[in-house]
N, C-alpha and C. Protein backbone atom coordinates (compact mmCIF):
# COMPACT_ATOMS: atom_id res chain seq x y z
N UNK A 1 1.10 -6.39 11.39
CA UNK A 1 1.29 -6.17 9.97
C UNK A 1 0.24 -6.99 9.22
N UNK A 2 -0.49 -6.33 7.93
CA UNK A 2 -1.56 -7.08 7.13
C UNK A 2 -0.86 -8.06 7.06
N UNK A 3 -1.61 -9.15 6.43
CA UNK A 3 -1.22 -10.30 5.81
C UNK A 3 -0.55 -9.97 4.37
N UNK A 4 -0.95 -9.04 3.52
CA UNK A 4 -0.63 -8.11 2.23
C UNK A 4 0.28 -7.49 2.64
N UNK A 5 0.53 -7.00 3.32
CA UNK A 5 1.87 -6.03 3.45
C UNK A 5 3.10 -6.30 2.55
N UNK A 6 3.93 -7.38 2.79
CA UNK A 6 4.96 -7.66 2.29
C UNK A 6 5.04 -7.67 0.23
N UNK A 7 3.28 -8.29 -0.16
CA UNK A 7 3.12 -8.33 -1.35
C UNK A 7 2.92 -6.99 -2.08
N UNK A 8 2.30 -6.26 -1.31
CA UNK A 8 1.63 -5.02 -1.71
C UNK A 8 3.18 -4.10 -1.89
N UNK A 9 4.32 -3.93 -1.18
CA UNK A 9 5.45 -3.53 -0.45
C UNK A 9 6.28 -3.94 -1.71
N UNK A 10 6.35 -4.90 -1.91
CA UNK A 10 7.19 -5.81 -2.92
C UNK A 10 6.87 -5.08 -4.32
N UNK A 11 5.48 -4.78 -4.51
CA UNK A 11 4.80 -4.69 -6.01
C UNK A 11 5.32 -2.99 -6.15
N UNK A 12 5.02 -2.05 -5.20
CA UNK A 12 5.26 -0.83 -5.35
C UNK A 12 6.66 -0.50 -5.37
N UNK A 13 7.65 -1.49 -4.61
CA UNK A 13 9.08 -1.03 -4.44
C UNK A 13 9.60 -1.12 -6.03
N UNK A 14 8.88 -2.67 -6.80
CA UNK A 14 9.51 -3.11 -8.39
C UNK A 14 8.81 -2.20 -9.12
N UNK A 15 8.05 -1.36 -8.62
CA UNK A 15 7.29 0.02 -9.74
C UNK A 15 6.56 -0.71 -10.61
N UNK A 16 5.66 -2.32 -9.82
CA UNK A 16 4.95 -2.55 -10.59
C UNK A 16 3.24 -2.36 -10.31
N UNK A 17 3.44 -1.46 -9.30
CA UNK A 17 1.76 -0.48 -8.41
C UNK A 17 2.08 0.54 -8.61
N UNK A 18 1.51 1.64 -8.68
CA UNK A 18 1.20 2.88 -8.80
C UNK A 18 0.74 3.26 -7.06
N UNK A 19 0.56 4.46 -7.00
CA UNK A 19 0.33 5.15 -5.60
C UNK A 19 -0.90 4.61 -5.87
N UNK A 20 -1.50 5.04 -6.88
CA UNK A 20 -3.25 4.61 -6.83
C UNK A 20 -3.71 3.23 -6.50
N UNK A 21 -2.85 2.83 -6.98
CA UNK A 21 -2.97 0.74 -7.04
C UNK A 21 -2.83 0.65 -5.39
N UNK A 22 -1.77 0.98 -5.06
CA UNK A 22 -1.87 0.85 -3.03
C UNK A 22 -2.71 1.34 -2.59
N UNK A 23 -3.19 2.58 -2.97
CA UNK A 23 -4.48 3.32 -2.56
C UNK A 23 -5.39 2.39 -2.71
N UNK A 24 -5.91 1.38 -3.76
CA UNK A 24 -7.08 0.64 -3.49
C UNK A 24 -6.53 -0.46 -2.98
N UNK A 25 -5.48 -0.93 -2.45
CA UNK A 25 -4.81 -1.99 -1.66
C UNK A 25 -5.77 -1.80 0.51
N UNK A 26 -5.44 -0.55 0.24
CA UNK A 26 -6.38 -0.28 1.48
C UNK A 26 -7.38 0.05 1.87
N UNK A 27 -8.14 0.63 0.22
CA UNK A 27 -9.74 0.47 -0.11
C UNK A 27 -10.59 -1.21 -0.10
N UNK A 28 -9.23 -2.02 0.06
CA UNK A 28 -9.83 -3.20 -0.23
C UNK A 28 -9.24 -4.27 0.85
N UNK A 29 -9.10 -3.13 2.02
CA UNK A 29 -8.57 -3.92 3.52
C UNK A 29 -7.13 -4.92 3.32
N UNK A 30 -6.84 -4.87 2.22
CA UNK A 30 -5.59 -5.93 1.93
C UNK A 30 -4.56 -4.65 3.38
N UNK A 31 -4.42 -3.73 3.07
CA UNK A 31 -3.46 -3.05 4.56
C UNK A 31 -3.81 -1.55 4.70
N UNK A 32 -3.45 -1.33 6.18
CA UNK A 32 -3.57 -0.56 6.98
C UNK A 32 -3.41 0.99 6.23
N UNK A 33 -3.77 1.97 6.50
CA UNK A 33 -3.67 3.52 6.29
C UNK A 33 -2.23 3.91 6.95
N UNK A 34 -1.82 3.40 7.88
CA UNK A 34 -0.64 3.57 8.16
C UNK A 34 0.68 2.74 7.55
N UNK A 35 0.25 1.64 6.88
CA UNK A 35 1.18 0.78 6.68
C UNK A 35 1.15 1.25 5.00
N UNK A 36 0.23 2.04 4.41
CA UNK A 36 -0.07 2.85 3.34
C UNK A 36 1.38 3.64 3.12
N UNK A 37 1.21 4.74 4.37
CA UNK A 37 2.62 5.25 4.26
C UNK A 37 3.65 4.97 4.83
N UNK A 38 4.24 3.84 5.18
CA UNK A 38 5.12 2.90 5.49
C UNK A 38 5.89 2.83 3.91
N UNK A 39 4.22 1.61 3.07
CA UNK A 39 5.21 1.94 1.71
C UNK A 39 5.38 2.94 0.75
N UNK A 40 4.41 3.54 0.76
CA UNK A 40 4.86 4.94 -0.11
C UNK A 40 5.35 6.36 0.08
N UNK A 41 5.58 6.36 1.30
CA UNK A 41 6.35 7.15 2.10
C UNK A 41 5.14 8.93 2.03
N UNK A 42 4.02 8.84 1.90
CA UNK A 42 3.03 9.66 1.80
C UNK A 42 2.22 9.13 2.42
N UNK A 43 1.01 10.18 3.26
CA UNK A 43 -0.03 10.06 4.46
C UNK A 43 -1.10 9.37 2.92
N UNK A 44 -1.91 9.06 3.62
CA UNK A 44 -3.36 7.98 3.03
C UNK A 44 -4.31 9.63 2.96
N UNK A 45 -4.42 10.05 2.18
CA UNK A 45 -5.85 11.02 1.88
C UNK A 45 -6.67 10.15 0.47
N UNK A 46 -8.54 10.35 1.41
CA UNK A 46 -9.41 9.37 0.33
C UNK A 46 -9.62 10.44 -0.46
């Protein structure tokens, strides 16, 4: 698991990220393409 995971996870669950905001969460290596849709429950398309 990223090191971000849990923060990134936390921010989208309180609806305070957007899909897009996680989307550059993994543009910016903070986590995984899979751990992408872990939290937003949607596949990673760039």
């Amino acid at each position: 698991m990223s090191s971000k995971f849990e923060l990134v996870k936390k921010y989208f669950d309180l609806k305070v990220w957007s899909v897009e905001r996680v989307k550059m969460a993994v543009e910016k290596n903070w986590i995984t393409r899979e751990e992408f849709q872990v939290i937003t429950g949607e596949a990673y398309s760039e």
